[in-house]
PDB file of N, CA and C in Angstrom:
ATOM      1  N   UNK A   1     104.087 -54.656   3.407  1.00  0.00           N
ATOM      2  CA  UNK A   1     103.854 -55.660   4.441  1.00  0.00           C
ATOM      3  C   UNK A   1     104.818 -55.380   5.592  1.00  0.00           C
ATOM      4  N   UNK A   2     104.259 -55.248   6.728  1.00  0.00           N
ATOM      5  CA  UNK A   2     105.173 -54.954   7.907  1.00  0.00           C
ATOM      6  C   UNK A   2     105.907 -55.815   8.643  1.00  0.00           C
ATOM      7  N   UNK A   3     105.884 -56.892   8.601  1.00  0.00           N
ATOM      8  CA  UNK A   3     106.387 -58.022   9.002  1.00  0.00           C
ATOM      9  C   UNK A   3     107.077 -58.932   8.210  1.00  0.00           C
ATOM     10  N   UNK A   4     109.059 -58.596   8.209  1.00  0.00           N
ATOM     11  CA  UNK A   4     109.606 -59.824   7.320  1.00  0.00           C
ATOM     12  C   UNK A   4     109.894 -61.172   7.907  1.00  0.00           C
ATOM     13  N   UNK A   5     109.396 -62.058   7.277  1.00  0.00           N
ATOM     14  CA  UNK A   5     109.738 -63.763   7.941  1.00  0.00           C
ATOM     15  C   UNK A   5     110.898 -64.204   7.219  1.00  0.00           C
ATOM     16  N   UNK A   6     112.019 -64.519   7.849  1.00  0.00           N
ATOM     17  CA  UNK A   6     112.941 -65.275   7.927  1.00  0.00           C
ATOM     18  C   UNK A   6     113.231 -66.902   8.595  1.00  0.00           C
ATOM     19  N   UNK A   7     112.916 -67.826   8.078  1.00  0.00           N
ATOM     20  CA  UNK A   7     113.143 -68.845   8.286  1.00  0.00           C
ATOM     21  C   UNK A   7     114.584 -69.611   8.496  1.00  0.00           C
ATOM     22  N   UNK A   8     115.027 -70.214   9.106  1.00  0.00           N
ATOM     23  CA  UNK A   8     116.874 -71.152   9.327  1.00  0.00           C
ATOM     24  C   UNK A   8     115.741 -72.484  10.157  1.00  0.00           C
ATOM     25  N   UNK A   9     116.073 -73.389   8.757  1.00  0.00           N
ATOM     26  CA  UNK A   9     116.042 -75.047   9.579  1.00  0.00           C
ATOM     27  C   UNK A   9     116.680 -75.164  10.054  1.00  0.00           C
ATOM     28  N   UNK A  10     117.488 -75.936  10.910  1.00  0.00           N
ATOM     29  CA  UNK A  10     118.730 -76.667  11.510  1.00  0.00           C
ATOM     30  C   UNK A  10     119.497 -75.430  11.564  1.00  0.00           C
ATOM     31  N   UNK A  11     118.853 -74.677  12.284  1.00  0.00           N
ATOM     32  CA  UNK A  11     119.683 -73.742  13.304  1.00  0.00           C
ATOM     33  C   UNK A  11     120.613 -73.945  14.399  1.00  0.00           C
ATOM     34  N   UNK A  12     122.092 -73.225  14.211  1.00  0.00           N
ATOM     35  CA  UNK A  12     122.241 -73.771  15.908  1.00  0.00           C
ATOM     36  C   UNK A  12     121.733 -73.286  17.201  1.00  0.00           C
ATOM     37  N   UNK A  13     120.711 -72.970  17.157  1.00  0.00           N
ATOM     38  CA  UNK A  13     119.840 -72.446  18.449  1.00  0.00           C
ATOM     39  C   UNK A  13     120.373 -73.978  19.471  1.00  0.00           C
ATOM     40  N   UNK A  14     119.834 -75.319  19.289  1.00  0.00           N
ATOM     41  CA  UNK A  14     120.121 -76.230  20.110  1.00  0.00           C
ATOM     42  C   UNK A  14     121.415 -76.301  20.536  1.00  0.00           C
ATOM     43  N   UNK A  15     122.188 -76.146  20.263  1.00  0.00           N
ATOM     44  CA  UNK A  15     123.278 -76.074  20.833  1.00  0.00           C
ATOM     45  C   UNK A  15     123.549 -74.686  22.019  1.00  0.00           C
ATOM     46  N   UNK A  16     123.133 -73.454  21.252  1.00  0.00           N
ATOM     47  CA  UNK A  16     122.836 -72.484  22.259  1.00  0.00           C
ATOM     48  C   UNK A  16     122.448 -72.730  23.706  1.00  0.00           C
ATOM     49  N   UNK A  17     120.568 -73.359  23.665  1.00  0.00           N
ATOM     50  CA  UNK A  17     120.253 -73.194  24.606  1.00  0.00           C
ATOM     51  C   UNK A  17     121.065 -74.318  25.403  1.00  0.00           C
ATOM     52  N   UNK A  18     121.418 -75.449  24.883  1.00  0.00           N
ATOM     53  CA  UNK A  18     122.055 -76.466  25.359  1.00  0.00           C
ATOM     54  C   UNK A  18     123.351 -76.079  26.572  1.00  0.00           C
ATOM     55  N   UNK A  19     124.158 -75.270  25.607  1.00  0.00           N
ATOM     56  CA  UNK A  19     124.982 -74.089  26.610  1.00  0.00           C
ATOM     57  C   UNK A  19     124.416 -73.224  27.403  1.00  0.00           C
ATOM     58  N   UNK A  20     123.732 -72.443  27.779  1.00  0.00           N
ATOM     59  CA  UNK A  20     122.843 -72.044  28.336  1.00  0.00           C
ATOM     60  C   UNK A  20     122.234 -72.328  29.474  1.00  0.00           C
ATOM     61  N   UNK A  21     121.528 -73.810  29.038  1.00  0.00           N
ATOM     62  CA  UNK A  21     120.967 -74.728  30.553  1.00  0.00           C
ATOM     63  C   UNK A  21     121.813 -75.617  31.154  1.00  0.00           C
ATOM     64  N   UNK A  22     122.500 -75.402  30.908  1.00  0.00           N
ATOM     65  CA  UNK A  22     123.599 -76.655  30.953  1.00  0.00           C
ATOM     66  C   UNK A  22     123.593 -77.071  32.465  1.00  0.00           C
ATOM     67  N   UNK A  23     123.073 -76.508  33.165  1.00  0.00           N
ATOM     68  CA  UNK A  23     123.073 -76.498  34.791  1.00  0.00           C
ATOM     69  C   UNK A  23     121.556 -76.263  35.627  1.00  0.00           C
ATOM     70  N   UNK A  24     120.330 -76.636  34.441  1.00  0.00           N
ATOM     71  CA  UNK A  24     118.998 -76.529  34.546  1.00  0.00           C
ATOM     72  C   UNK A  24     118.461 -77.169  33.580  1.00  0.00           C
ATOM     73  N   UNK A  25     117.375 -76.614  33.159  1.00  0.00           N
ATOM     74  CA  UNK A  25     115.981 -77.057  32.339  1.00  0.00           C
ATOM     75  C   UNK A  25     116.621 -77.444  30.779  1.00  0.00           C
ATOM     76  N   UNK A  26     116.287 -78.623  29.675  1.00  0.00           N
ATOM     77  CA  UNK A  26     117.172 -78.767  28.992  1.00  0.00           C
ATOM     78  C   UNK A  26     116.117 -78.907  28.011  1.00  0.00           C
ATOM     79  N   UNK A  27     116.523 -77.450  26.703  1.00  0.00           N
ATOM     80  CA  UNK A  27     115.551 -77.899  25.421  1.00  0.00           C
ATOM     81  C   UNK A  27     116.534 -78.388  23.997  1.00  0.00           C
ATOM     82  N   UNK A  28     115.477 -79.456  23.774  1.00  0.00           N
ATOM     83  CA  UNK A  28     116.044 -80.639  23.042  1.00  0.00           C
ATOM     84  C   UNK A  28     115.691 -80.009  21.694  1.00  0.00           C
ATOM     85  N   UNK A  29     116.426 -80.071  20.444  1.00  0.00           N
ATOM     86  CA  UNK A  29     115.616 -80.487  19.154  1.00  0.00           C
ATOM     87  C   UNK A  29     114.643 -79.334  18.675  1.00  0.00           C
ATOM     88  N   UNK A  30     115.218 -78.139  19.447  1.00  0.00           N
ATOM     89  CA  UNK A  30     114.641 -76.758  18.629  1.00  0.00           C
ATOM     90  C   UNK A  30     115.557 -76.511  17.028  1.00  0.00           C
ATOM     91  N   UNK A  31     115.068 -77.006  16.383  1.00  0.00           N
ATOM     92  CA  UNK A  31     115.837 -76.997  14.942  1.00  0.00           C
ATOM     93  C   UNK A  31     115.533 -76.139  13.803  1.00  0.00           C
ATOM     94  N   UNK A  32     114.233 -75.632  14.257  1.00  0.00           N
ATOM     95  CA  UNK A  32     113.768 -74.427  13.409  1.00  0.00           C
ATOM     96  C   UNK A  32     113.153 -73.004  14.036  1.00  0.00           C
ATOM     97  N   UNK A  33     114.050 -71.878  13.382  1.00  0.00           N
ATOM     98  CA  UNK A  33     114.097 -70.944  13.763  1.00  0.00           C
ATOM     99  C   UNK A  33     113.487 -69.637  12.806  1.00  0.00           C
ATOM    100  N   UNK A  34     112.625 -69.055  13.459  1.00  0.00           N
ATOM    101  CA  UNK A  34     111.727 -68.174  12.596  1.00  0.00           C
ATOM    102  C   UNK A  34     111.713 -66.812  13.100  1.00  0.00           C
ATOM    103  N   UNK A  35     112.413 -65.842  12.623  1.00  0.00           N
ATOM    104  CA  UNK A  35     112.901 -64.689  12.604  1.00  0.00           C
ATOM    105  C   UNK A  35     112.113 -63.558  12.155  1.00  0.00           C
ATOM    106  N   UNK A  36     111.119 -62.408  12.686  1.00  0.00           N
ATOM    107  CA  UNK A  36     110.459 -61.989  12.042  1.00  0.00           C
ATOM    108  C   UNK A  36     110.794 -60.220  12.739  1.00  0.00           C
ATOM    109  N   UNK A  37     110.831 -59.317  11.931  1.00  0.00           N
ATOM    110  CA  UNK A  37     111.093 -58.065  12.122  1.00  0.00           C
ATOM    111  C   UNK A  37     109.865 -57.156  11.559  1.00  0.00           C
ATOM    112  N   UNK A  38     109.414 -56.037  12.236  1.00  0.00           N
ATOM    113  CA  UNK A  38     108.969 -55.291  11.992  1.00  0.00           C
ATOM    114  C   UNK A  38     109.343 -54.500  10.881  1.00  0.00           C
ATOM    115  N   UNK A  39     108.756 -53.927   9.845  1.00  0.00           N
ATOM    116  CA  UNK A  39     109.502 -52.920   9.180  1.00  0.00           C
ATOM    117  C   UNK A  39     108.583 -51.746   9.122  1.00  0.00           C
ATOM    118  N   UNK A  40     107.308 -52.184   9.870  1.00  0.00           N
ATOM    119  CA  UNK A  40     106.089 -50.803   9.641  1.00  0.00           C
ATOM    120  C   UNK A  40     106.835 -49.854  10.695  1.00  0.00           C
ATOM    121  N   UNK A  41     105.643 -49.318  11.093  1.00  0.00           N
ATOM    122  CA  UNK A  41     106.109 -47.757  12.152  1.00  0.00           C
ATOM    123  C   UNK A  41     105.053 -48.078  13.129  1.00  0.00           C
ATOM    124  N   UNK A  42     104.373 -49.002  13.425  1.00  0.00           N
ATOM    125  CA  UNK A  42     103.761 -49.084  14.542  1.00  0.00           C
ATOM    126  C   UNK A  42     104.097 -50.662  15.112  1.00  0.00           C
ATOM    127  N   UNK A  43     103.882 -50.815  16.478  1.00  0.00           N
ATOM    128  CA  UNK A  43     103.712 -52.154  17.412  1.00  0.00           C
ATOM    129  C   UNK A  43     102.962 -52.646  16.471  1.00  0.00           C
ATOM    130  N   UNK A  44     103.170 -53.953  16.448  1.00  0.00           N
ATOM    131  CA  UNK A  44     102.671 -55.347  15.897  1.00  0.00           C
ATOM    132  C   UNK A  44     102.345 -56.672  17.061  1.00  0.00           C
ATOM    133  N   UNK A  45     101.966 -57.189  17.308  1.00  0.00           N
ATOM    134  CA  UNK A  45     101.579 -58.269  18.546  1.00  0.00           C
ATOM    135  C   UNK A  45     101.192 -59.857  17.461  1.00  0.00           C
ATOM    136  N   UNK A  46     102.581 -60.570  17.649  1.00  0.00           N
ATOM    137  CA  UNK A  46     101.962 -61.860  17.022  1.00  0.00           C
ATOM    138  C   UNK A  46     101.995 -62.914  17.611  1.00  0.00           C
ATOM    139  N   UNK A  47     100.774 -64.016  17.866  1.00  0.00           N
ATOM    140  CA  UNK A  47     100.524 -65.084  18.259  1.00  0.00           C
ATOM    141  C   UNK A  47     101.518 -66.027  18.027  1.00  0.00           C
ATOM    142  N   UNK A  48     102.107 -67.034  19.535  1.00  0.00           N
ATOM    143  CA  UNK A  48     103.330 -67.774  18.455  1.00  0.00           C
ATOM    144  C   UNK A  48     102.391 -69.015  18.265  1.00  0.00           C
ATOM    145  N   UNK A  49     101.912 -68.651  17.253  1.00  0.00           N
ATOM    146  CA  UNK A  49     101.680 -70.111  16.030  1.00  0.00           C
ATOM    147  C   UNK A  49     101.705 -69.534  14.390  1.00  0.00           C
ATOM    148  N   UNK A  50     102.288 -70.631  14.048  1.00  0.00           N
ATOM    149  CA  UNK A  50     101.652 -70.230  12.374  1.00  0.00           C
ATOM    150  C   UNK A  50     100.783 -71.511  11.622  1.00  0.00           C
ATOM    151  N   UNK A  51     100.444 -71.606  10.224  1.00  0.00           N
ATOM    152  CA  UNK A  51      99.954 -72.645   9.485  1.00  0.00           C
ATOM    153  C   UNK A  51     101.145 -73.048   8.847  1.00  0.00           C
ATOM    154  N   UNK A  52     101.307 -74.382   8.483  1.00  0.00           N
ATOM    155  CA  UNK A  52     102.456 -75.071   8.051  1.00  0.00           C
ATOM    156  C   UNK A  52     101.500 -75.696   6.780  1.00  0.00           C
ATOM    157  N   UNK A  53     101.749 -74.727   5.233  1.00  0.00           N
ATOM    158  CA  UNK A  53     100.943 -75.611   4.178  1.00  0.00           C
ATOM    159  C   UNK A  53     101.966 -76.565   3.798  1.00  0.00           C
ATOM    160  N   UNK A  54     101.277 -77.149   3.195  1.00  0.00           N
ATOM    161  CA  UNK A  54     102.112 -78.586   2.171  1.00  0.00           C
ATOM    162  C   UNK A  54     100.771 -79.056   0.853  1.00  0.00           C
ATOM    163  N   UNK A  55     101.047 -80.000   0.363  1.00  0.00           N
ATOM    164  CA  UNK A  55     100.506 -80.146  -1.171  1.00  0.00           C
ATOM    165  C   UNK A  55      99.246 -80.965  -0.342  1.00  0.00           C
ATOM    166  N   UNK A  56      98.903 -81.013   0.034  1.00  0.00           N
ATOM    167  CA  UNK A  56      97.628 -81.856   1.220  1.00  0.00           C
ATOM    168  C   UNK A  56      96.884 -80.756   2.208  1.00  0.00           C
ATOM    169  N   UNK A  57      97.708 -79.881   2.191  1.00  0.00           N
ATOM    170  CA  UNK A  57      96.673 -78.933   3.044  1.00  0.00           C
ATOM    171  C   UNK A  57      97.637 -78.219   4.549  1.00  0.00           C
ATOM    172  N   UNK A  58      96.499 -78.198   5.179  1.00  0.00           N
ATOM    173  CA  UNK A  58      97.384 -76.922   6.059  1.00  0.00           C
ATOM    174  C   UNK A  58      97.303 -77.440   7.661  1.00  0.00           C
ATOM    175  N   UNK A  59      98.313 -77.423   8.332  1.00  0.00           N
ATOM    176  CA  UNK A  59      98.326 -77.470   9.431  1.00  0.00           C
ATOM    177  C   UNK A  59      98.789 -76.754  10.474  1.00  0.00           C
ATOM    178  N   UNK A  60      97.981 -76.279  11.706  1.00  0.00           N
ATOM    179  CA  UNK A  60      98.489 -75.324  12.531  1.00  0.00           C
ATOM    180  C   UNK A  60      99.783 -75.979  13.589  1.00  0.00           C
ATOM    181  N   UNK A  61     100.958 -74.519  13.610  1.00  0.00           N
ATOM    182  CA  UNK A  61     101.952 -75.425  14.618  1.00  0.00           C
ATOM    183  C   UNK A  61     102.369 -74.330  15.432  1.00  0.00           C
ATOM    184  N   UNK A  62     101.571 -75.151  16.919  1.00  0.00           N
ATOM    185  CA  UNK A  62     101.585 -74.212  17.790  1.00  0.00           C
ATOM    186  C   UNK A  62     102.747 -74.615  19.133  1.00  0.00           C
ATOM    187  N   UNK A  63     103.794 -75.137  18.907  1.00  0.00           N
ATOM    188  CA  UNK A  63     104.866 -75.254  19.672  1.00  0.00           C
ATOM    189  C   UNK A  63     105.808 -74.419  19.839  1.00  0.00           C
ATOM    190  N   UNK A  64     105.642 -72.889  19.141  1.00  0.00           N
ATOM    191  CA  UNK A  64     106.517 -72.028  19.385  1.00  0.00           C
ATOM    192  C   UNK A  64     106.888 -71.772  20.684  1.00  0.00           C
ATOM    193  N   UNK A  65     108.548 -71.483  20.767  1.00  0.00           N
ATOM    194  CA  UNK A  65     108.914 -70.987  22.145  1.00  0.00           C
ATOM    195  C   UNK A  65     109.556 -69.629  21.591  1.00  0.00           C
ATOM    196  N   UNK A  66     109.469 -68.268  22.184  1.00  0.00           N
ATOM    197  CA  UNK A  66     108.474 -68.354  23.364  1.00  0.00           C
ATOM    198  C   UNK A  66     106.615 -68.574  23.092  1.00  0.00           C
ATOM    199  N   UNK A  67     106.322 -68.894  24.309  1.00  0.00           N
ATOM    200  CA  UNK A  67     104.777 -69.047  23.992  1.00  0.00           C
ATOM    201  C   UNK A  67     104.058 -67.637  24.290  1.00  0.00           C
ATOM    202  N   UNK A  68     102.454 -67.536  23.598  1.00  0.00           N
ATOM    203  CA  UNK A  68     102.338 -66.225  24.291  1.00  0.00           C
ATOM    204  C   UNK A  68     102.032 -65.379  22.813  1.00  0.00           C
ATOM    205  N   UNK A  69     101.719 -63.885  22.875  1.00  0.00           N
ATOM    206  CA  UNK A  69     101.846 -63.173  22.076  1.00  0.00           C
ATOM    207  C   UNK A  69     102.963 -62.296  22.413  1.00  0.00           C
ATOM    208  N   UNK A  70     103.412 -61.749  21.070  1.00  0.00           N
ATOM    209  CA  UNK A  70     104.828 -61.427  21.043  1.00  0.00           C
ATOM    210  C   UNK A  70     104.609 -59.936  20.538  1.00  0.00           C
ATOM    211  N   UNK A  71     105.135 -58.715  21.444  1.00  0.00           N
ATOM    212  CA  UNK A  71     105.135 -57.531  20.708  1.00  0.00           C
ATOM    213  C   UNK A  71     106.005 -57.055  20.243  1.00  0.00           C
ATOM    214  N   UNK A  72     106.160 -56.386  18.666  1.00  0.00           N
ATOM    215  CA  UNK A  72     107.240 -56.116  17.930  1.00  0.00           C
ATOM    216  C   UNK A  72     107.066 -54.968  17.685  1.00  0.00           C
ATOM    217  N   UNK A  73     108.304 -54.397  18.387  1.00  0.00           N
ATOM    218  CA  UNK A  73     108.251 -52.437  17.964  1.00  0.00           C
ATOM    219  C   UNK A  73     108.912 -52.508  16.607  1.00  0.00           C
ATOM    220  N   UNK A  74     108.407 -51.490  16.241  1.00  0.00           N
ATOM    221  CA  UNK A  74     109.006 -51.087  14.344  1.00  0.00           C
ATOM    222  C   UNK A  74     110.705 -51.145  14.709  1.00  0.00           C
ATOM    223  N   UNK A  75     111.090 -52.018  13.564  1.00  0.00           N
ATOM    224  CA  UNK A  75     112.261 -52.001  13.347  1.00  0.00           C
ATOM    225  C   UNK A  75     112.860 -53.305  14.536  1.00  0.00           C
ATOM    226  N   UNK A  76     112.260 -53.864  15.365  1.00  0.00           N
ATOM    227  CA  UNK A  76     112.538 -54.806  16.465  1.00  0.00           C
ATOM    228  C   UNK A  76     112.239 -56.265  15.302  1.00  0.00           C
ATOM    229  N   UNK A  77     113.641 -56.985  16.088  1.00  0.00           N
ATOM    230  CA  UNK A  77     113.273 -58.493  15.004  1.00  0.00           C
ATOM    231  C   UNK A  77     113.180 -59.289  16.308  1.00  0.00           C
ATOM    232  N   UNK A  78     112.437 -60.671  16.352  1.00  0.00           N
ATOM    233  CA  UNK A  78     112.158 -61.668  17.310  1.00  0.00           C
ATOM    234  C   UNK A  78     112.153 -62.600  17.022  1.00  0.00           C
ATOM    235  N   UNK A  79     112.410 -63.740  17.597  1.00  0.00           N
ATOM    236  CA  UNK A  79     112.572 -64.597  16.895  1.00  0.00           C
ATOM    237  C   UNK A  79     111.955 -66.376  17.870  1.00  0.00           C
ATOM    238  N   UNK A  80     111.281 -66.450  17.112  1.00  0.00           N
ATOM    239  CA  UNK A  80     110.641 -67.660  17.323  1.00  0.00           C
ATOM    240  C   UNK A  80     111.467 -69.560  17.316  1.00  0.00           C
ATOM    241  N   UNK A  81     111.206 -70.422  18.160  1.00  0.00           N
ATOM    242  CA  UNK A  81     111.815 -71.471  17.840  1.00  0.00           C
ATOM    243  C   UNK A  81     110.802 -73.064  18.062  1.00  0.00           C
ATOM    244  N   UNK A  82     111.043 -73.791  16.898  1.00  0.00           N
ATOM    245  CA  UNK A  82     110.150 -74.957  17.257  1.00  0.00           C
ATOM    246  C   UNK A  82     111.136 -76.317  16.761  1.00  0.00           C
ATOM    247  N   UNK A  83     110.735 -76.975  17.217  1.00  0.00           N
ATOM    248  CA  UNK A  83     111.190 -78.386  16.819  1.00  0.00           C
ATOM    249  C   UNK A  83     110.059 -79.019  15.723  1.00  0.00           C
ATOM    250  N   UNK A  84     110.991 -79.056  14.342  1.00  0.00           N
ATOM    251  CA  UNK A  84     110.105 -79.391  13.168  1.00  0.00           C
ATOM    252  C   UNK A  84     110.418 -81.115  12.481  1.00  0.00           C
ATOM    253  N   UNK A  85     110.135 -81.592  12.356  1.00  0.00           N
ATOM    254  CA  UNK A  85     110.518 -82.786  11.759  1.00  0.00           C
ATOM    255  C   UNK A  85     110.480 -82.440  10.371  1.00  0.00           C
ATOM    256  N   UNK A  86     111.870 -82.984   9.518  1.00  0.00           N
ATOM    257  CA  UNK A  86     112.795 -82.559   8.799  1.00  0.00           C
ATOM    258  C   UNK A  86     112.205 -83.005   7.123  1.00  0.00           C
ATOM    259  N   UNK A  87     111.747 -84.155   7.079  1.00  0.00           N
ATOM    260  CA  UNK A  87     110.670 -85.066   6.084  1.00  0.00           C
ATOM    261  C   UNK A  87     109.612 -83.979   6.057  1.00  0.00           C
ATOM    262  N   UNK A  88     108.773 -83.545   7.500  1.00  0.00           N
ATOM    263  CA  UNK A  88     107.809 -82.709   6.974  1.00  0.00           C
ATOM    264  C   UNK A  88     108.054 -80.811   6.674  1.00  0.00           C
ATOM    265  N   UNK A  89     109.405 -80.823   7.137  1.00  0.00           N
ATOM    266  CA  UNK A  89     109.119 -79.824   6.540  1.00  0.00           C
ATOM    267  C   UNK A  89     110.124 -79.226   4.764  1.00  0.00           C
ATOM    268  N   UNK A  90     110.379 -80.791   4.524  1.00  0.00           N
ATOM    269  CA  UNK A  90     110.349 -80.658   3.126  1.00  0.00           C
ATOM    270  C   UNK A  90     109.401 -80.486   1.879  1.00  0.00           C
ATOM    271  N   UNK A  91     108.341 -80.935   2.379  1.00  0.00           N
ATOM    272  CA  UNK A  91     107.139 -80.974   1.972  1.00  0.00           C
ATOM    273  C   UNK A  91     106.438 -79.852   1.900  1.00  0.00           C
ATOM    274  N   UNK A  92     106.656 -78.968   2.876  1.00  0.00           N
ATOM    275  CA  UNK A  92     105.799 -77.516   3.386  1.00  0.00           C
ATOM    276  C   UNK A  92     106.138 -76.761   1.998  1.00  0.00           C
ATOM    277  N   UNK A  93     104.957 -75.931   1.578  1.00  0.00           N
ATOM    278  CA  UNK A  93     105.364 -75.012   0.616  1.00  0.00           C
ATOM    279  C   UNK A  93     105.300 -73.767   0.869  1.00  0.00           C
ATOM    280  N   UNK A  94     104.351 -73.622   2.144  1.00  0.00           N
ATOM    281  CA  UNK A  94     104.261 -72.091   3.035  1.00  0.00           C
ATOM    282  C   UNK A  94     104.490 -72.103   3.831  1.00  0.00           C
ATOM    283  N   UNK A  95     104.873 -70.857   5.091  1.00  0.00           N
ATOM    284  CA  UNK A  95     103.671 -70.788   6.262  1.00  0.00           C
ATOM    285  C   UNK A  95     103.376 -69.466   5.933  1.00  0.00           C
ATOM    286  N   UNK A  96     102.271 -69.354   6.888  1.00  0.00           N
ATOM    287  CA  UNK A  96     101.570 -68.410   7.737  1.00  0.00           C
ATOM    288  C   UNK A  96     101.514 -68.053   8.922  1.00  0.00           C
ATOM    289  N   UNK A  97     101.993 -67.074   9.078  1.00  0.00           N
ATOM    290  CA  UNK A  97     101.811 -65.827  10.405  1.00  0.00           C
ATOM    291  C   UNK A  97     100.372 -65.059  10.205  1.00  0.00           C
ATOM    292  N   UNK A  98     100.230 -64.661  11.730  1.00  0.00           N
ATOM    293  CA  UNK A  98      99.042 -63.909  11.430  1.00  0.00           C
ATOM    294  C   UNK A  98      99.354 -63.079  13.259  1.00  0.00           C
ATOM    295  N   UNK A  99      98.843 -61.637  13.063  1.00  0.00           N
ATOM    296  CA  UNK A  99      98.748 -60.715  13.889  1.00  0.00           C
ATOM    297  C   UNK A  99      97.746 -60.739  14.950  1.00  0.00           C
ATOM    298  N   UNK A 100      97.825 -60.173  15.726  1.00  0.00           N
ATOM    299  CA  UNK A 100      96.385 -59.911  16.673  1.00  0.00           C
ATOM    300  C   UNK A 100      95.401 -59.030  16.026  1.00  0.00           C
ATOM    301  N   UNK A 101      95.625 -58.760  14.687  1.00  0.00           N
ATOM    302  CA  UNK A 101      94.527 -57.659  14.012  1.00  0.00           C
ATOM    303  C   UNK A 101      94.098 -58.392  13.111  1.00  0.00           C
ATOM    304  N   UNK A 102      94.683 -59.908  12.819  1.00  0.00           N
ATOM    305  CA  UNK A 102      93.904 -60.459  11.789  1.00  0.00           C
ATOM    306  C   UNK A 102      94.564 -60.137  10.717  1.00  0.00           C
ATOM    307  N   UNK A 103      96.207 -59.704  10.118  1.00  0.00           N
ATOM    308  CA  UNK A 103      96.303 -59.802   9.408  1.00  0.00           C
ATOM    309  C   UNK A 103      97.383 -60.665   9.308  1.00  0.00           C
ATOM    310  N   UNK A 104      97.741 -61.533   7.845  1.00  0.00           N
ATOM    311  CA  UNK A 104      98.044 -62.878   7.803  1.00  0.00           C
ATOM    312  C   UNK A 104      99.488 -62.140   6.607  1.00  0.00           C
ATOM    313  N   UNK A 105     100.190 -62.833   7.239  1.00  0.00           N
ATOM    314  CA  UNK A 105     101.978 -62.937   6.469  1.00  0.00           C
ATOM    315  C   UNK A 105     102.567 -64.216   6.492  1.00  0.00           C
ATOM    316  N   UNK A 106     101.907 -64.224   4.656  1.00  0.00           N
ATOM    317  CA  UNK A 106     102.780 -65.687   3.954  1.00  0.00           C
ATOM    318  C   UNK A 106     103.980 -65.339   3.653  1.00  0.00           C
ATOM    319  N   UNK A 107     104.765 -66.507   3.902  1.00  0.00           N
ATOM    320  CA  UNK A 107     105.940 -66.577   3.420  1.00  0.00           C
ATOM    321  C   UNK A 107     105.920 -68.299   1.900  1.00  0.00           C
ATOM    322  N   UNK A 108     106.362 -67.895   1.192  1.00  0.00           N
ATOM    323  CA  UNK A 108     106.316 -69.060  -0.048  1.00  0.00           C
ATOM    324  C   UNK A 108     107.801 -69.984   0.262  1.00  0.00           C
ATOM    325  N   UNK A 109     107.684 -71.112   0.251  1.00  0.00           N
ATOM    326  CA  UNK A 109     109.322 -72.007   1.192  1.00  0.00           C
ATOM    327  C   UNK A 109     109.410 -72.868  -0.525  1.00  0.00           C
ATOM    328  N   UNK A 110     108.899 -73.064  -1.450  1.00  0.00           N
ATOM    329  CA  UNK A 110     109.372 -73.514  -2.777  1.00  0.00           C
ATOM    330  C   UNK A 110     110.590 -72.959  -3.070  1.00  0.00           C
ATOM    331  N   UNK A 111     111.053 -71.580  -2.942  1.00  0.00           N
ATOM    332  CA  UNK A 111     112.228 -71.220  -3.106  1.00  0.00           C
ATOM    333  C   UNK A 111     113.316 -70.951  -2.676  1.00  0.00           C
ATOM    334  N   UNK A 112     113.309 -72.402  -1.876  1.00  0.00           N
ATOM    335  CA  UNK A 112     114.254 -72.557  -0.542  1.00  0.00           C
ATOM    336  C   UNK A 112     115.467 -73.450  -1.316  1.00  0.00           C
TER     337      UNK A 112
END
């Protein structure tokens, strides 16, 4: 599988960008951070959304920043950020990524 997902809830990304804008545009409550690296040998291009499962079913979460499709040269890691509410994503038992080719990278979060 060419694509590893790394997940950090309660990242300090907010505080980052917080430093950052500190003198502009101000993002609040980015608390989850999704880290994903190439490990194939070719470009990869992924949509920022994934599916967020839980024991009820699946929901798409398309608030990633940055927005956009994202190209990942082999061996390049990127990293995605959303604001997740903390209740639901105790509940989550997956997600899902998926490529511009249609192919889909679960990650299993039970063994978190």
């Amino acid at each position: 599988m060419p694509l590893q997902i790394q997940v950090i809830m309660n990242s300090a990304v907010e505080d980052i960008f917080g430093f950052k804008t500190c003198c502009g545009m101000r993002v609040f409550d980015q608390n989850l951070e999704i880290r994903i690296t190439n490990s194939g040998q070719e470009n990869v291009c992924v949509p920022s959304y994934f599916d967020l499962h839980d024991t009820h079913g699946s929901e798409r979460v398309e608030t990633l920043m940055p927005h956009g499709r994202i190209r990942v040269a082999p061996g390049d890691t990127i990293a995605f950020y959303c604001t997740m509410d903390e209740n639901r994503w105790k509940k989550a038992t997956r997600i899902v990524f998926y490529d511009t080719d249609g192919d889909r990278y679960a990650i299993d979060l039970r063994c978190r």
